[in-house]
PDB file of N, CA and C in Angstrom:
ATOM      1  N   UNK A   1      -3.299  -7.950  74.793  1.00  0.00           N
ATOM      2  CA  UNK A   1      -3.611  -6.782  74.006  1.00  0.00           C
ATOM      3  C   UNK A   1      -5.072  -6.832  73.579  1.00  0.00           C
ATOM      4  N   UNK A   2      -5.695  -6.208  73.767  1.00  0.00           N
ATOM      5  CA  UNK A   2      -7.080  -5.495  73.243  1.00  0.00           C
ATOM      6  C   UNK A   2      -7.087  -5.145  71.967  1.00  0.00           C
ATOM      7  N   UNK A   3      -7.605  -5.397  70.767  1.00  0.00           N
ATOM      8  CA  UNK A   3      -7.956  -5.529  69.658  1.00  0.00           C
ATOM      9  C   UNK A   3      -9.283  -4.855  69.521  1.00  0.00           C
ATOM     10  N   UNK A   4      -9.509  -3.408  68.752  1.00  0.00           N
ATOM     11  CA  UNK A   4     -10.544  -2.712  68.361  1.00  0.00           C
ATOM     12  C   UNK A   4     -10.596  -2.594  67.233  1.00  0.00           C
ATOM     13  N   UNK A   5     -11.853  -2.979  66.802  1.00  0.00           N
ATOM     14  CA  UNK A   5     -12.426  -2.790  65.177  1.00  0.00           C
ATOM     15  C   UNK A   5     -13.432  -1.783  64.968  1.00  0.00           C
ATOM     16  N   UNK A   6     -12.948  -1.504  63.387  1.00  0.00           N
ATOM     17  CA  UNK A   6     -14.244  -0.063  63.284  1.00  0.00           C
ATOM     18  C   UNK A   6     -14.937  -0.847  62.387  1.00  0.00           C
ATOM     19  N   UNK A   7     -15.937  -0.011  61.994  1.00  0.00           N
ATOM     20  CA  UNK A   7     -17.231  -0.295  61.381  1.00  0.00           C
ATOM     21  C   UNK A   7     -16.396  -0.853  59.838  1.00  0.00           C
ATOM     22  N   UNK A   8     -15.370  -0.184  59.619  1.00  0.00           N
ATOM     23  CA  UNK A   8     -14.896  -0.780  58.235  1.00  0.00           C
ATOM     24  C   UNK A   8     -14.569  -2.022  58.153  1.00  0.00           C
ATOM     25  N   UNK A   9     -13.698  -2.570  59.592  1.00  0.00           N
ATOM     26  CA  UNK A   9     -13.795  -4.074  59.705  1.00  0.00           C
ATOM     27  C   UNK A   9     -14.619  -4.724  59.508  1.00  0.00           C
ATOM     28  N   UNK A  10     -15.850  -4.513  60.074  1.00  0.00           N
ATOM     29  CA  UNK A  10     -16.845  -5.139  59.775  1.00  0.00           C
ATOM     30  C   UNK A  10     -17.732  -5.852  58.446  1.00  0.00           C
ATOM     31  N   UNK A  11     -16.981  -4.235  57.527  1.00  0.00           N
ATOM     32  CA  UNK A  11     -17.991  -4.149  56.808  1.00  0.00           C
ATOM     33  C   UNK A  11     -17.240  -5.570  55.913  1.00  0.00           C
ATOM     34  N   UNK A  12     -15.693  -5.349  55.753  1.00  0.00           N
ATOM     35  CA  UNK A  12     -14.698  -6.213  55.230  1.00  0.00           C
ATOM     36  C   UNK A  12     -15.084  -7.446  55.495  1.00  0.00           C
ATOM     37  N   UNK A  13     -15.199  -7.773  57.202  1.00  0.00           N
ATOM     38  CA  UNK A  13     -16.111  -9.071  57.195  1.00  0.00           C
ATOM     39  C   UNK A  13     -17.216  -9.676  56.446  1.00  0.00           C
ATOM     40  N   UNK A  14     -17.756  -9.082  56.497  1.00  0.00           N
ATOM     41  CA  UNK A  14     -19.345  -9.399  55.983  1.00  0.00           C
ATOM     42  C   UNK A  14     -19.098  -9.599  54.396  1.00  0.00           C
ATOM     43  N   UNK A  15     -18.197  -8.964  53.705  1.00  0.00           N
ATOM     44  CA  UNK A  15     -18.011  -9.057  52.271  1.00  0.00           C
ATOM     45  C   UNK A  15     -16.834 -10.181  52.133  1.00  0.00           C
ATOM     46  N   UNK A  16     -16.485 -10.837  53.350  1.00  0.00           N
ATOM     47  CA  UNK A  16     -15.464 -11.860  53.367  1.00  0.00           C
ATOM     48  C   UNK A  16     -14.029 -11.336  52.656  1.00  0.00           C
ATOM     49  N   UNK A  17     -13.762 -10.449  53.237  1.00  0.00           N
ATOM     50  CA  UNK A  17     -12.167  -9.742  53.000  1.00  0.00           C
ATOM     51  C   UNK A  17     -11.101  -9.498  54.036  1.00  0.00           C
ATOM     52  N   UNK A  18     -11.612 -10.619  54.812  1.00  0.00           N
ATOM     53  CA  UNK A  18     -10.600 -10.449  56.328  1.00  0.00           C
ATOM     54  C   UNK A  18     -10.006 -12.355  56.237  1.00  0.00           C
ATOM     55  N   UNK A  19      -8.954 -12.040  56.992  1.00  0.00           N
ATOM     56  CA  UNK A  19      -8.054 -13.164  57.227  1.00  0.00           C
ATOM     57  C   UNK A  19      -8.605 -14.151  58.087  1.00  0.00           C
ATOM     58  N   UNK A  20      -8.773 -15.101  57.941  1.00  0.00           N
ATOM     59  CA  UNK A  20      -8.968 -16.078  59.105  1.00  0.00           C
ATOM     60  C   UNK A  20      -9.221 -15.623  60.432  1.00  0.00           C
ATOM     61  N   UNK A  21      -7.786 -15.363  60.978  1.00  0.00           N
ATOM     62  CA  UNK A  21      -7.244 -14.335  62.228  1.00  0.00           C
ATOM     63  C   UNK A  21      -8.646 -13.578  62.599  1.00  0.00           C
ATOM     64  N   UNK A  22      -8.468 -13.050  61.436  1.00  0.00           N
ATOM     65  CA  UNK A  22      -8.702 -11.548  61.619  1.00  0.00           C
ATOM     66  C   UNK A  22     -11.157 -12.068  62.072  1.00  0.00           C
ATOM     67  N   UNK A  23     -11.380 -12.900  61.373  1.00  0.00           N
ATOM     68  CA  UNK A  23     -12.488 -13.503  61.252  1.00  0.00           C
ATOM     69  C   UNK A  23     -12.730 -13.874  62.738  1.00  0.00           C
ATOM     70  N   UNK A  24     -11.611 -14.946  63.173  1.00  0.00           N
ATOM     71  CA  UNK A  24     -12.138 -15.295  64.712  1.00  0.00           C
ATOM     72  C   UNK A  24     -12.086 -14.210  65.875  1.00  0.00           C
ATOM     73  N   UNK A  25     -10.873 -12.760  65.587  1.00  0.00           N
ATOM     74  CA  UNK A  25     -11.308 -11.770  66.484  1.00  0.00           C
ATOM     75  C   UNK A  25     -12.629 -11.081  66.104  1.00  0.00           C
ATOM     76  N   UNK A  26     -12.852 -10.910  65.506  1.00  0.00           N
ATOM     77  CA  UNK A  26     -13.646 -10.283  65.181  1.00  0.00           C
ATOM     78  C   UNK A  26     -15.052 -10.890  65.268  1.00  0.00           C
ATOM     79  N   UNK A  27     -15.453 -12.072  65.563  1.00  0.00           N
ATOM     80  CA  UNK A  27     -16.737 -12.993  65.739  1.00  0.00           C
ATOM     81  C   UNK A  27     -16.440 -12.870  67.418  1.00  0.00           C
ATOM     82  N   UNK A  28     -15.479 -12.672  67.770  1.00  0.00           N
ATOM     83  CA  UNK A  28     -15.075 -13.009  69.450  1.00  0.00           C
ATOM     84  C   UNK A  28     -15.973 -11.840  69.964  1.00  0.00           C
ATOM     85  N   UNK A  29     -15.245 -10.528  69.420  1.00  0.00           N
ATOM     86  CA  UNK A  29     -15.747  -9.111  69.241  1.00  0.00           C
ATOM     87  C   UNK A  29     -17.290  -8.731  69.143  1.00  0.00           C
ATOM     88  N   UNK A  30     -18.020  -9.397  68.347  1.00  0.00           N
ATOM     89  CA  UNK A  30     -19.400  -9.270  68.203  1.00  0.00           C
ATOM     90  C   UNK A  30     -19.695  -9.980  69.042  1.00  0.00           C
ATOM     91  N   UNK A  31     -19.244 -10.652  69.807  1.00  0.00           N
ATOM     92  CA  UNK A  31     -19.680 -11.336  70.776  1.00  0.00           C
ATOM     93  C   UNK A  31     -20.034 -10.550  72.319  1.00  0.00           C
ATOM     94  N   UNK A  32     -18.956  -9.528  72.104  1.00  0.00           N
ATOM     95  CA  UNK A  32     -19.059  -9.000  73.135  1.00  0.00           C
ATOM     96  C   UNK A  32     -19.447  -7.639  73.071  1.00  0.00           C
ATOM     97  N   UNK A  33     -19.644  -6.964  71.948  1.00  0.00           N
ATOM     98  CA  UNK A  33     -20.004  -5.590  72.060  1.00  0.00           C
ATOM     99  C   UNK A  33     -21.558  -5.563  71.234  1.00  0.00           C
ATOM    100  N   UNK A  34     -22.606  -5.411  72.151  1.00  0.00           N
ATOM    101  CA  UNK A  34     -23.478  -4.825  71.566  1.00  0.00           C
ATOM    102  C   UNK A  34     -24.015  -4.315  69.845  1.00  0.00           C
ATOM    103  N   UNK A  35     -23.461  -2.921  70.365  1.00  0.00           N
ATOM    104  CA  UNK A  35     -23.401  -1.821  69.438  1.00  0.00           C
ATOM    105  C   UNK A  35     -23.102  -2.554  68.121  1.00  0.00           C
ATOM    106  N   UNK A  36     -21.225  -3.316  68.116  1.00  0.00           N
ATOM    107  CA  UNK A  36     -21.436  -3.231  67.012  1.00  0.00           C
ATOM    108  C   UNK A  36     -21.621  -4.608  66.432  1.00  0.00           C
ATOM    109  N   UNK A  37     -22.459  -5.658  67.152  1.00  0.00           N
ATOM    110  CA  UNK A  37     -23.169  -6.710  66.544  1.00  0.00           C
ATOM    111  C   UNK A  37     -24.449  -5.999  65.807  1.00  0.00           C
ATOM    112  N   UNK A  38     -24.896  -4.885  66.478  1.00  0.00           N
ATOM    113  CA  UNK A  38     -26.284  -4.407  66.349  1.00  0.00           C
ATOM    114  C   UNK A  38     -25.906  -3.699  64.672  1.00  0.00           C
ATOM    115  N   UNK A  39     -24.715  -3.514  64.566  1.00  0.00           N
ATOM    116  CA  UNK A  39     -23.809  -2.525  63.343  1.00  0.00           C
ATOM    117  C   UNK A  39     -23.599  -3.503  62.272  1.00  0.00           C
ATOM    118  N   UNK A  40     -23.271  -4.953  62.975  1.00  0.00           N
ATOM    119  CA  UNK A  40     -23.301  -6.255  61.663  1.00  0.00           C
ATOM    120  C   UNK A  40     -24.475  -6.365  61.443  1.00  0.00           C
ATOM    121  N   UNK A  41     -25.614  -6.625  62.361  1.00  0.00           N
ATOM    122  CA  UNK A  41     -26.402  -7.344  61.949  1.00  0.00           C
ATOM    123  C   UNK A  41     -27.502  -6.615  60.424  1.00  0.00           C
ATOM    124  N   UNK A  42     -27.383  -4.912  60.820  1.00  0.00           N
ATOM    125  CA  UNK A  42     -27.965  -4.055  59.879  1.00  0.00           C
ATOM    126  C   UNK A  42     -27.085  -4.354  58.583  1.00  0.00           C
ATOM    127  N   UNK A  43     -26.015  -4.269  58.656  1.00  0.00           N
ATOM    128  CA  UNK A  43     -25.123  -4.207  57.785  1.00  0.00           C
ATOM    129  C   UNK A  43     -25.422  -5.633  56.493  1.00  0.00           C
ATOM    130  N   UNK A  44     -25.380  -6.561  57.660  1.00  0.00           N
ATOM    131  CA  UNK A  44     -25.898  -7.867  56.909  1.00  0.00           C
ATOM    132  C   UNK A  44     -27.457  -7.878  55.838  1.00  0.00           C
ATOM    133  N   UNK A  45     -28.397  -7.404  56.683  1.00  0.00           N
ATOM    134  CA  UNK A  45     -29.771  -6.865  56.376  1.00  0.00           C
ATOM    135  C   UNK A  45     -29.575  -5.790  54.886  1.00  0.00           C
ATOM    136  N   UNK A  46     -28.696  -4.958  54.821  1.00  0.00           N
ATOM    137  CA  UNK A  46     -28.654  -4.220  53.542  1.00  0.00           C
ATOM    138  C   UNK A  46     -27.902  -4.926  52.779  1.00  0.00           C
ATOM    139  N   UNK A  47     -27.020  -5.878  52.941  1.00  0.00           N
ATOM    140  CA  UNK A  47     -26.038  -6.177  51.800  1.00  0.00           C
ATOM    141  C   UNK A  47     -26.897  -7.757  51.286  1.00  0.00           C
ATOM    142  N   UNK A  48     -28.323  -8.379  51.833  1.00  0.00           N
ATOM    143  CA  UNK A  48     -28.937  -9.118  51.644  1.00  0.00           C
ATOM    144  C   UNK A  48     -30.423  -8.102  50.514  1.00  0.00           C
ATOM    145  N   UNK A  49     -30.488  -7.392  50.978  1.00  0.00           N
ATOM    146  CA  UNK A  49     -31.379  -6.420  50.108  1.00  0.00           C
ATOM    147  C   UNK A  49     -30.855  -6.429  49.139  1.00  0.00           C
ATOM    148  N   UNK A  50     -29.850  -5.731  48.639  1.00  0.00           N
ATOM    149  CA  UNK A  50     -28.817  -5.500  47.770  1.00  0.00           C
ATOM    150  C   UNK A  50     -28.390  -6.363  47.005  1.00  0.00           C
ATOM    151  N   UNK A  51     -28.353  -7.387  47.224  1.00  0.00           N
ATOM    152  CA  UNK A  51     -27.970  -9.009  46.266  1.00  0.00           C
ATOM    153  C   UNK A  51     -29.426  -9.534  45.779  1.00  0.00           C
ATOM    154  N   UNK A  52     -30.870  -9.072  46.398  1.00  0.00           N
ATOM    155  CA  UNK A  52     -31.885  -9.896  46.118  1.00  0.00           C
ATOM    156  C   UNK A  52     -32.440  -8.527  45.170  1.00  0.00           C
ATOM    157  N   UNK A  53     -31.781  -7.186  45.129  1.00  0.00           N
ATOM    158  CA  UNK A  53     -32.297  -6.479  44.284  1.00  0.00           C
ATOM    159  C   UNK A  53     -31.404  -6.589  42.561  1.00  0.00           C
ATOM    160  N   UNK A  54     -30.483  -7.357  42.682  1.00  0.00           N
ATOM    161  CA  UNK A  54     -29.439  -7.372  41.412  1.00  0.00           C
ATOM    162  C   UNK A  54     -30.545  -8.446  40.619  1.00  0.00           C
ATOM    163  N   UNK A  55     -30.398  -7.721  39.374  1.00  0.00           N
ATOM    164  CA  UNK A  55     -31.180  -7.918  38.070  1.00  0.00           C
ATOM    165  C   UNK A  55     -30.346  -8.362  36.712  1.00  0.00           C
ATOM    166  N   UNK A  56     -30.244  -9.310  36.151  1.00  0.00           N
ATOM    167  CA  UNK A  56     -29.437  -8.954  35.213  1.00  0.00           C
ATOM    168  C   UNK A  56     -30.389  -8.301  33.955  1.00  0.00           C
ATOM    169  N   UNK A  57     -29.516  -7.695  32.872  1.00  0.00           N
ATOM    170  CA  UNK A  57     -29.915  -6.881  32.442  1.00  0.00           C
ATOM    171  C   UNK A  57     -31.045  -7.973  30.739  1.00  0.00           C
ATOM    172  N   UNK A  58     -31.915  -7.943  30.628  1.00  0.00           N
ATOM    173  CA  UNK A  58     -32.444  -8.027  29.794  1.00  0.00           C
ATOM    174  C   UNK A  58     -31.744  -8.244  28.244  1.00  0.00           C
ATOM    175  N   UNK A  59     -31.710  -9.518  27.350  1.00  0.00           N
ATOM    176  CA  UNK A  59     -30.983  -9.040  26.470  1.00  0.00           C
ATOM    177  C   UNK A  59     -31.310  -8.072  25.447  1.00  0.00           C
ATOM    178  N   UNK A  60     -32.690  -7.229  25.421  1.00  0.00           N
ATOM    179  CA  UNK A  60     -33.216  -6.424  24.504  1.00  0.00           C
ATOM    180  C   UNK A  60     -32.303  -5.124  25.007  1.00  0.00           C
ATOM    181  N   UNK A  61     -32.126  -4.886  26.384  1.00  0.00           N
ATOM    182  CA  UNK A  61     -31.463  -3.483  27.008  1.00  0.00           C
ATOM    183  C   UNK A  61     -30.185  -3.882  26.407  1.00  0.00           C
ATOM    184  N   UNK A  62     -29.739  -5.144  26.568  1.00  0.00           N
ATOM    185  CA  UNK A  62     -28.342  -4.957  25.933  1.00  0.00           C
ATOM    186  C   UNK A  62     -28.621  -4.819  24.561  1.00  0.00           C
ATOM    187  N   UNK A  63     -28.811  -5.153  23.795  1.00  0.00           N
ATOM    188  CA  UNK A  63     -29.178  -4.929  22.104  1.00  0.00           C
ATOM    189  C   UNK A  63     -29.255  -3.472  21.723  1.00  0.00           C
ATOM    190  N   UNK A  64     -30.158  -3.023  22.838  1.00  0.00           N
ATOM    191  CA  UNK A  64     -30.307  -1.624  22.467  1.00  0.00           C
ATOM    192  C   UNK A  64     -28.840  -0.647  22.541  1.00  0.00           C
ATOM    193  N   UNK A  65     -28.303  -0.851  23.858  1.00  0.00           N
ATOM    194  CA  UNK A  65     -27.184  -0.229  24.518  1.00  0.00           C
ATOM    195  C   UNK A  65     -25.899  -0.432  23.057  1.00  0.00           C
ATOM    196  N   UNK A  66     -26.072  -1.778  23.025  1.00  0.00           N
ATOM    197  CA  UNK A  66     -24.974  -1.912  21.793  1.00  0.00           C
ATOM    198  C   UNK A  66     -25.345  -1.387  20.514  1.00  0.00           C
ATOM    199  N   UNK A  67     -26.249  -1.314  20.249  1.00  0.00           N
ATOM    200  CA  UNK A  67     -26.906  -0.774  18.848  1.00  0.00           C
ATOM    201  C   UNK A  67     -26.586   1.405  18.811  1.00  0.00           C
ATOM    202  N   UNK A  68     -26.928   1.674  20.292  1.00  0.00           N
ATOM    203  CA  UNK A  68     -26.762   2.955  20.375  1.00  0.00           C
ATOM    204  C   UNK A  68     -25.327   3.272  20.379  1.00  0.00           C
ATOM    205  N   UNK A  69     -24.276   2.293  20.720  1.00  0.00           N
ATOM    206  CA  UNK A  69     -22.891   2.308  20.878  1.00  0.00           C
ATOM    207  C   UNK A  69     -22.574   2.254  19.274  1.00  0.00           C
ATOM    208  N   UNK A  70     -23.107   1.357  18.721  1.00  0.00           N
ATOM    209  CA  UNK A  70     -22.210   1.259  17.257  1.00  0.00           C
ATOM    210  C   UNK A  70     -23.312   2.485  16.499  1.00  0.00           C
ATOM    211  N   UNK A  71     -24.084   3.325  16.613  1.00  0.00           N
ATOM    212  CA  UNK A  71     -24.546   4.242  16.225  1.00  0.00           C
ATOM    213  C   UNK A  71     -23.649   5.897  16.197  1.00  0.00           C
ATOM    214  N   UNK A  72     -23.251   5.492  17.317  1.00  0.00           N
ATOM    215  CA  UNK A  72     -22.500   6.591  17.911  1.00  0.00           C
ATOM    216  C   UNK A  72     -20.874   6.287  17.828  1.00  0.00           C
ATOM    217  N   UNK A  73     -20.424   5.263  17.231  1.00  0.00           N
ATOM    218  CA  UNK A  73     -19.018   5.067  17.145  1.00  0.00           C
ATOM    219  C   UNK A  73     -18.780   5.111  15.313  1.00  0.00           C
ATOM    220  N   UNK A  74     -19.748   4.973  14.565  1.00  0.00           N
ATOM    221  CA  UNK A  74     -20.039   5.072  13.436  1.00  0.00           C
ATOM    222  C   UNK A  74     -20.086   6.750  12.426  1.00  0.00           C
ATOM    223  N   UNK A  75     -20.852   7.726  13.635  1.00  0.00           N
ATOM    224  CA  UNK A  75     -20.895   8.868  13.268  1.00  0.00           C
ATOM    225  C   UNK A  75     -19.618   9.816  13.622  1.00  0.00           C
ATOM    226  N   UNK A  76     -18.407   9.447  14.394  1.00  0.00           N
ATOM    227  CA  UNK A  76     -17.575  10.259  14.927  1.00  0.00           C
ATOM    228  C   UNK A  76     -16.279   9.399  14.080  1.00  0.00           C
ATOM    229  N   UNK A  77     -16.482   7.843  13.072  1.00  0.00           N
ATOM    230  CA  UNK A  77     -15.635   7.822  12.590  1.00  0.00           C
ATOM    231  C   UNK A  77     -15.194   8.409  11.375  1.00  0.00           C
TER     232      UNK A  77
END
């Protein structure tokens, strides 16, 4: 049997949400199709952007955020 994956498989891969199984067809798979190694490899490239752009938040932004929260939970009690 022939085993086809869509781009959602992939994406599941790459975020490590596939089964073992499901990991070695699917590495077999990029092995053999072009396209959609060419579909991991971008895929990989944005979700590496994406982790080197996460910031945590400053504790003054949080101070503020909470200060505007108990400002506003204060006037509606």
């Amino acid at each position: 049997m022939i085993q086809t994956f869509t781009q959602n498989d992939v994406i599941r891969y790459v975020y490590e949400e596939t089964t073992s199984e499901e990991n070695l067809l699917i590495q077999d798979a990029l092995m053999h199709d072009a396209e959609m190694l060419e579909f991991y490899l971008d895929l990989v490239e944005v979700k590496l952007s994406l982790d080197n752009s996460y910031r945590e938040p400053s504790g003054k932004t949080i101070d503020s955020i909470l200060s505007y929260s108990r400002s506003k939970a204060t006037h509606t009690a």
